[in-house]
C-alpha atoms as a PDB file:
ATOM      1  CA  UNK A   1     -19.157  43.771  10.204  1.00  0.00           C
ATOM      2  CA  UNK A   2     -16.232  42.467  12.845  1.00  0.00           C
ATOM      3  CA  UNK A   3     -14.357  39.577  11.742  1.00  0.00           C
ATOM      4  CA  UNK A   4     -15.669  36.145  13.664  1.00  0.00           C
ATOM      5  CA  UNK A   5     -12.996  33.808  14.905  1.00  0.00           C
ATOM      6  CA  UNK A   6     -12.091  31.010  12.881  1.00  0.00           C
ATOM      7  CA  UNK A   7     -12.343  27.332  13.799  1.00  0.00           C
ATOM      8  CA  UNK A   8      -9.511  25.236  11.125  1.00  0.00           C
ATOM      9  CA  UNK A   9      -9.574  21.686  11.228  1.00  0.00           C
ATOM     10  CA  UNK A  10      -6.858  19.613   9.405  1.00  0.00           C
ATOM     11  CA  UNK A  11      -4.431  16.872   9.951  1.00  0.00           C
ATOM     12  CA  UNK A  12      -2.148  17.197  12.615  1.00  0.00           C
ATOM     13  CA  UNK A  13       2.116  16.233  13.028  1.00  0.00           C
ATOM     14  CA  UNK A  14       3.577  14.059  15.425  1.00  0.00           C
ATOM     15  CA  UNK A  15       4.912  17.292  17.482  1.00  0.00           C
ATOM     16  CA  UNK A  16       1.759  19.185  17.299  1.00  0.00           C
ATOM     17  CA  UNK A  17      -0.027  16.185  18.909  1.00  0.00           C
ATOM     18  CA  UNK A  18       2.740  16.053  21.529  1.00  0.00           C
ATOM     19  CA  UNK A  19       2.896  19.978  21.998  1.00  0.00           C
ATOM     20  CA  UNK A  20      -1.088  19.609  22.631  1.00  0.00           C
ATOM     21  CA  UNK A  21      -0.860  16.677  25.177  1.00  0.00           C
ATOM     22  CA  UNK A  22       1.660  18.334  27.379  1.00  0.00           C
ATOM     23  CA  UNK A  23      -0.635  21.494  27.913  1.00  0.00           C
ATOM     24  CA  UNK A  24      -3.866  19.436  28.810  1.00  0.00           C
ATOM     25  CA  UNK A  25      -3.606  18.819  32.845  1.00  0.00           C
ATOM     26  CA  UNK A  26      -6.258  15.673  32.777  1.00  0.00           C
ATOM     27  CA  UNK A  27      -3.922  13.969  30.959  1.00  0.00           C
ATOM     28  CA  UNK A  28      -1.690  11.803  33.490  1.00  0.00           C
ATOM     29  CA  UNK A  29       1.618  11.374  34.071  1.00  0.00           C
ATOM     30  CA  UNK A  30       4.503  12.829  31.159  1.00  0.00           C
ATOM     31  CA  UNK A  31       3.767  13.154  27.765  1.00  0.00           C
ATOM     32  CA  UNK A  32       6.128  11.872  25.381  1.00  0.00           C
ATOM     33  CA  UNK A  33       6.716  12.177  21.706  1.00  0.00           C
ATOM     34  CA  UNK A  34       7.753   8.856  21.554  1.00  0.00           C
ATOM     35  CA  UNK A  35       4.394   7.735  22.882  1.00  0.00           C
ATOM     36  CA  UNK A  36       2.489   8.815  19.695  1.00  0.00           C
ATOM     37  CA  UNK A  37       5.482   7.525  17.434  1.00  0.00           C
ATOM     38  CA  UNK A  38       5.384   3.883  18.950  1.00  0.00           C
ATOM     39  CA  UNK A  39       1.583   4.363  18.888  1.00  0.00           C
ATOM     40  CA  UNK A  40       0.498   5.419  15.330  1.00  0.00           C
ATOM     41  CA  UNK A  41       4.038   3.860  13.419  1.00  0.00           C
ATOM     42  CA  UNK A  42       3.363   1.123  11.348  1.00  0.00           C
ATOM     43  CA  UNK A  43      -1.155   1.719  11.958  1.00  0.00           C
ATOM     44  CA  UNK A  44      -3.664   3.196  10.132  1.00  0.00           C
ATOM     45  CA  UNK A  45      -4.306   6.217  12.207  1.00  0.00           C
ATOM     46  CA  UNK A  46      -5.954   9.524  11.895  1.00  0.00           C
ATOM     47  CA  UNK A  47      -4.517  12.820  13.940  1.00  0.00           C
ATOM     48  CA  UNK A  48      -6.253  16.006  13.486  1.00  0.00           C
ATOM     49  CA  UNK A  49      -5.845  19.115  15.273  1.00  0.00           C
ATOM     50  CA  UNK A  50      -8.460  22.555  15.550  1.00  0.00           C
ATOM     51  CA  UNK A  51      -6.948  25.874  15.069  1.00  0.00           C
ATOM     52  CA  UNK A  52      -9.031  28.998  16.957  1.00  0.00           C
ATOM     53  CA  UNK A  53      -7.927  32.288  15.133  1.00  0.00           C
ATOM     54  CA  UNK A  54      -4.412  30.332  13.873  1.00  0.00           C
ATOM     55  CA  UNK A  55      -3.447  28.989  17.175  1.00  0.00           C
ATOM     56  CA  UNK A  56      -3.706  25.311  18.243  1.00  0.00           C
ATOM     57  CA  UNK A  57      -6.658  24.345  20.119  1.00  0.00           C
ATOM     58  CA  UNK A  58      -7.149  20.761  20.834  1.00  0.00           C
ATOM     59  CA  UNK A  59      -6.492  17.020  18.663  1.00  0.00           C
ATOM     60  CA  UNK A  60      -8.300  14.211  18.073  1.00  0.00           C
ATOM     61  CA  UNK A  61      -6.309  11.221  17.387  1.00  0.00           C
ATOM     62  CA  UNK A  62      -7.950   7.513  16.404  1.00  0.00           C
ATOM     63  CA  UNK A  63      -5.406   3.926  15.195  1.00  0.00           C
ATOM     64  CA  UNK A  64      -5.881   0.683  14.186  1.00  0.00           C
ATOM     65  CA  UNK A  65      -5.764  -0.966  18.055  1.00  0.00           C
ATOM     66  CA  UNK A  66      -4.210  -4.586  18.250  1.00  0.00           C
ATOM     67  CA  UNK A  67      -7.402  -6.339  16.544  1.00  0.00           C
ATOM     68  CA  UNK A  68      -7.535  -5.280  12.966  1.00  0.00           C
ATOM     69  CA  UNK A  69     -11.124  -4.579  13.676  1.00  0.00           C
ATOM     70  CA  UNK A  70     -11.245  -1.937  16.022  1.00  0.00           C
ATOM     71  CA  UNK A  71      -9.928   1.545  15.806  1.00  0.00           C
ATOM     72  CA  UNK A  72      -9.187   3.001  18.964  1.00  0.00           C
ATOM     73  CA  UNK A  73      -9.968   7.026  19.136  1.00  0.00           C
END
């Protein structure tokens, strides 16, 4: 039987987020890694990233936005 890639999920650091960002070209202008740091410090926030055979994939990142109500993702 050959050995199927593996999809990881799991919750992500402030540089993997920013390592991710910079290497997705819809994204505009520079990506910073004080843009997540002003953006998730001090929120409730979620950051996850997927992991294809070990190596990082893609993120998903969600915080509390200005309302308490609303979580922006």
């Amino acid at each position: 039987m050959e050995n199927s890639p593996s999809l990881q999920l799991r919750e992500a650091s402030l540089a993997e987020l920013f390592w991710l960002h910079k290497r997705i070209g819809e994204f505009p202008g520079k990506a910073s890694l004080s843009f997540y740091e002003d953006r998730l410090r001090h929120r409730v926030s979620l950051a996850l990233v997927a992991l294809w055979d070990g190596e990082l994939a893609g993120f998903k990142v969600g915080y509390q936005s200005e309302l308490p109500e609303q979580f922006y993702s």
